[in-house]
C-alpha atoms as a PDB file:
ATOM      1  CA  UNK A   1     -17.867  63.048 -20.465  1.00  0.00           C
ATOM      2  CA  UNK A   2     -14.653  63.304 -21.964  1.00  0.00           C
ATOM      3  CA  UNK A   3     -15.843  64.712 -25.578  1.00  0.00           C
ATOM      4  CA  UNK A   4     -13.300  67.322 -25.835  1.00  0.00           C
ATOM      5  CA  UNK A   5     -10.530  65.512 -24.529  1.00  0.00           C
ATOM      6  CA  UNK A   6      -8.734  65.436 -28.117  1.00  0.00           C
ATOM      7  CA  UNK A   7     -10.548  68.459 -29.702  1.00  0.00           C
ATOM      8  CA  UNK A   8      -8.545  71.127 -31.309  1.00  0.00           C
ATOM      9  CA  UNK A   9      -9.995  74.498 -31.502  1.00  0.00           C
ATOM     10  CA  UNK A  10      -9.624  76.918 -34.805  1.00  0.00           C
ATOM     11  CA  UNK A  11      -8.768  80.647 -33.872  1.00  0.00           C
ATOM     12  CA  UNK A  12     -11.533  81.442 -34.472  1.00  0.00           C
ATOM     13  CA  UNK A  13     -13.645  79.459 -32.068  1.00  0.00           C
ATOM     14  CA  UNK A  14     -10.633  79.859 -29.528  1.00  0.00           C
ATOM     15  CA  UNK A  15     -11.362  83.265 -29.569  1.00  0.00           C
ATOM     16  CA  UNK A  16     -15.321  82.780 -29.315  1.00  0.00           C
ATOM     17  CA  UNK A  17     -14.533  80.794 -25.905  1.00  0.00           C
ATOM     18  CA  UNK A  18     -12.000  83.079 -24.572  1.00  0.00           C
ATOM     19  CA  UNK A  19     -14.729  85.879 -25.228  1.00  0.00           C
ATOM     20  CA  UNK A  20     -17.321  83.630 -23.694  1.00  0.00           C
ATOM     21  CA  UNK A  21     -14.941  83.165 -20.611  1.00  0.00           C
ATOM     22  CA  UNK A  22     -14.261  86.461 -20.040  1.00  0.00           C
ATOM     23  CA  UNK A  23     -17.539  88.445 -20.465  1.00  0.00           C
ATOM     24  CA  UNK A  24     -20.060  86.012 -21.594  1.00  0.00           C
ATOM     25  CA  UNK A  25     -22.100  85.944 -25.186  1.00  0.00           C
ATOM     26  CA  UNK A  26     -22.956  89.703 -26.280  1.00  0.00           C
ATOM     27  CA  UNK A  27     -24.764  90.266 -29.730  1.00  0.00           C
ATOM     28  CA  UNK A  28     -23.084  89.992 -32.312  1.00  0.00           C
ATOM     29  CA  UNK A  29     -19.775  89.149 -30.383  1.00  0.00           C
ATOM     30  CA  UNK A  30     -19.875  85.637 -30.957  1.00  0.00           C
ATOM     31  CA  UNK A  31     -20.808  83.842 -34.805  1.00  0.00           C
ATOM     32  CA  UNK A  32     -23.816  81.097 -34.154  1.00  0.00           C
ATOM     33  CA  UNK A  33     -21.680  78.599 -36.026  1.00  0.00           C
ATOM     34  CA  UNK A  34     -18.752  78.819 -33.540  1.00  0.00           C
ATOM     35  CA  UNK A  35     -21.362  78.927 -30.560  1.00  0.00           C
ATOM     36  CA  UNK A  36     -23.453  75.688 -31.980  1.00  0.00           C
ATOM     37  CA  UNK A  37     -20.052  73.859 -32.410  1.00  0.00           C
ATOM     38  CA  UNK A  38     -18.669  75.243 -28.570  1.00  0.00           C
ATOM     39  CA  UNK A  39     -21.779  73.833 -27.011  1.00  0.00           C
ATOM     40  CA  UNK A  40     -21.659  70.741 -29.250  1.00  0.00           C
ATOM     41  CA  UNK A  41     -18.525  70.070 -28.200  1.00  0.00           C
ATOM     42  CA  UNK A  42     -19.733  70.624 -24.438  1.00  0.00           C
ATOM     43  CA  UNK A  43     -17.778  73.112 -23.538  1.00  0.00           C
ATOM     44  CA  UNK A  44     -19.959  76.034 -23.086  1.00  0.00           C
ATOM     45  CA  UNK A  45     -23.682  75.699 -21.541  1.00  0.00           C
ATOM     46  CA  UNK A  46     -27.060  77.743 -21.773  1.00  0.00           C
ATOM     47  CA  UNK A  47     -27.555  79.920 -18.434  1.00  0.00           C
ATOM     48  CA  UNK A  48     -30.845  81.708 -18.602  1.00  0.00           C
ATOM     49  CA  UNK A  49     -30.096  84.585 -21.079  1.00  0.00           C
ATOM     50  CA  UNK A  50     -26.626  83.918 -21.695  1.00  0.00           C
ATOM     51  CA  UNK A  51     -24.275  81.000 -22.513  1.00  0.00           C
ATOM     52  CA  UNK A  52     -21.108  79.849 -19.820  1.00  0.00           C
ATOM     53  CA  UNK A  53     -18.108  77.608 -19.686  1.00  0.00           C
ATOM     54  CA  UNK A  54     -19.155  74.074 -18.359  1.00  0.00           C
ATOM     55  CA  UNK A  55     -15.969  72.383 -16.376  1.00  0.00           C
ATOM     56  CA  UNK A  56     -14.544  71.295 -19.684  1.00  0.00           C
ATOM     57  CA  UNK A  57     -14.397  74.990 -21.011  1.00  0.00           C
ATOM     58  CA  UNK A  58     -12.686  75.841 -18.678  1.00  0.00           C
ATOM     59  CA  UNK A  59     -10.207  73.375 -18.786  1.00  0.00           C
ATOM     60  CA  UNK A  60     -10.114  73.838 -22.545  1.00  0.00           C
ATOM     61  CA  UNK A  61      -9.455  77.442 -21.584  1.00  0.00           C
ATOM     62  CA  UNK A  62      -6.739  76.412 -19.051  1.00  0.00           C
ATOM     63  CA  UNK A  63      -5.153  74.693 -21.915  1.00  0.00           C
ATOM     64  CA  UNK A  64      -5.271  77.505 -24.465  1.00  0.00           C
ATOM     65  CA  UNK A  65      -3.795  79.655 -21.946  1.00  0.00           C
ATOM     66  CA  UNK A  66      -0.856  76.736 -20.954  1.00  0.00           C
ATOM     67  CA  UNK A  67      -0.530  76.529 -24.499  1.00  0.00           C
END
Protein backbone atom coordinates (compact mmCIF):
# COMPACT_ATOMS: atom_id res chain seq x y z
CA UNK A 1 0.00 0.00 0.00
CA UNK A 2 1.82 2.78 -1.27
CA UNK A 3 -1.09 5.58 -0.85
CA UNK A 4 1.06 8.15 0.60
CA UNK A 5 3.94 7.67 -1.44
CA UNK A 6 3.39 11.21 -3.26
CA UNK A 7 1.23 12.90 -0.53
CA UNK A 8 2.18 16.26 0.69
CA UNK A 9 1.14 17.23 4.07
CA UNK A 10 -0.23 20.99 5.01
CA UNK A 11 1.28 22.37 8.38
CA UNK A 12 -1.27 21.86 9.74
CA UNK A 13 -1.81 18.15 9.43
CA UNK A 14 2.13 17.84 9.70
CA UNK A 15 1.77 19.06 12.95
CA UNK A 16 -1.38 16.76 13.83
CA UNK A 17 1.03 13.67 12.95
CA UNK A 18 4.04 14.89 14.64
CA UNK A 19 1.64 15.34 17.77
CA UNK A 20 0.20 11.94 17.08
CA UNK A 21 3.86 10.53 16.95
CA UNK A 22 4.99 11.91 19.87
CA UNK A 23 2.21 11.56 22.51
CA UNK A 24 -0.69 10.12 20.75
CA UNK A 25 -4.40 11.83 20.13
CA UNK A 26 -5.43 13.94 23.37
CA UNK A 27 -8.82 15.94 23.29
CA UNK A 28 -8.91 18.57 21.66
CA UNK A 29 -5.17 18.31 20.53
CA UNK A 30 -5.84 17.12 17.24
CA UNK A 31 -8.91 18.78 14.65
CA UNK A 32 -11.23 15.62 13.36
CA UNK A 33 -10.71 16.94 9.85
CA UNK A 34 -6.89 16.55 9.96
CA UNK A 35 -7.35 13.10 11.86
CA UNK A 36 -10.12 11.72 9.15
CA UNK A 37 -7.70 12.85 6.33
CA UNK A 38 -4.29 11.22 8.41
CA UNK A 39 -6.08 7.93 8.64
CA UNK A 40 -7.48 8.29 5.10
CA UNK A 41 -4.36 8.69 3.88
CA UNK A 42 -3.20 5.52 6.00
CA UNK A 43 -0.89 6.88 7.91
CA UNK A 44 -2.21 6.82 11.34
CA UNK A 45 -4.43 3.73 12.71
CA UNK A 46 -7.18 3.21 15.50
CA UNK A 47 -5.54 1.43 18.71
CA UNK A 48 -8.21 0.79 21.26
CA UNK A 49 -8.77 4.31 22.77
CA UNK A 50 -6.31 6.13 20.89
CA UNK A 51 -5.06 6.56 17.29
CA UNK A 52 -1.02 5.51 16.18
CA UNK A 53 1.35 5.83 13.30
CA UNK A 54 0.97 2.74 10.92
CA UNK A 55 4.58 2.00 9.08
CA UNK A 56 3.80 4.69 6.57
CA UNK A 57 3.46 7.43 9.37
CA UNK A 58 6.25 6.86 10.38
CA UNK A 59 8.04 7.01 7.38
CA UNK A 60 6.03 10.11 6.51
CA UNK A 61 7.39 11.31 9.83
CA UNK A 62 10.97 10.23 8.92
CA UNK A 63 10.53 12.38 5.94
CA UNK A 64 9.21 15.51 7.63
CA UNK A 65 12.01 15.27 9.92
CA UNK A 66 14.77 14.61 6.74
CA UNK A 67 13.02 17.35 5.28
Amino acid sequence: MERNALVELNPREAMALIQIAKAGVRAGTVSEDDLSRLHLLGLVEQRGMSMGLTAMGIQMIARLKHG
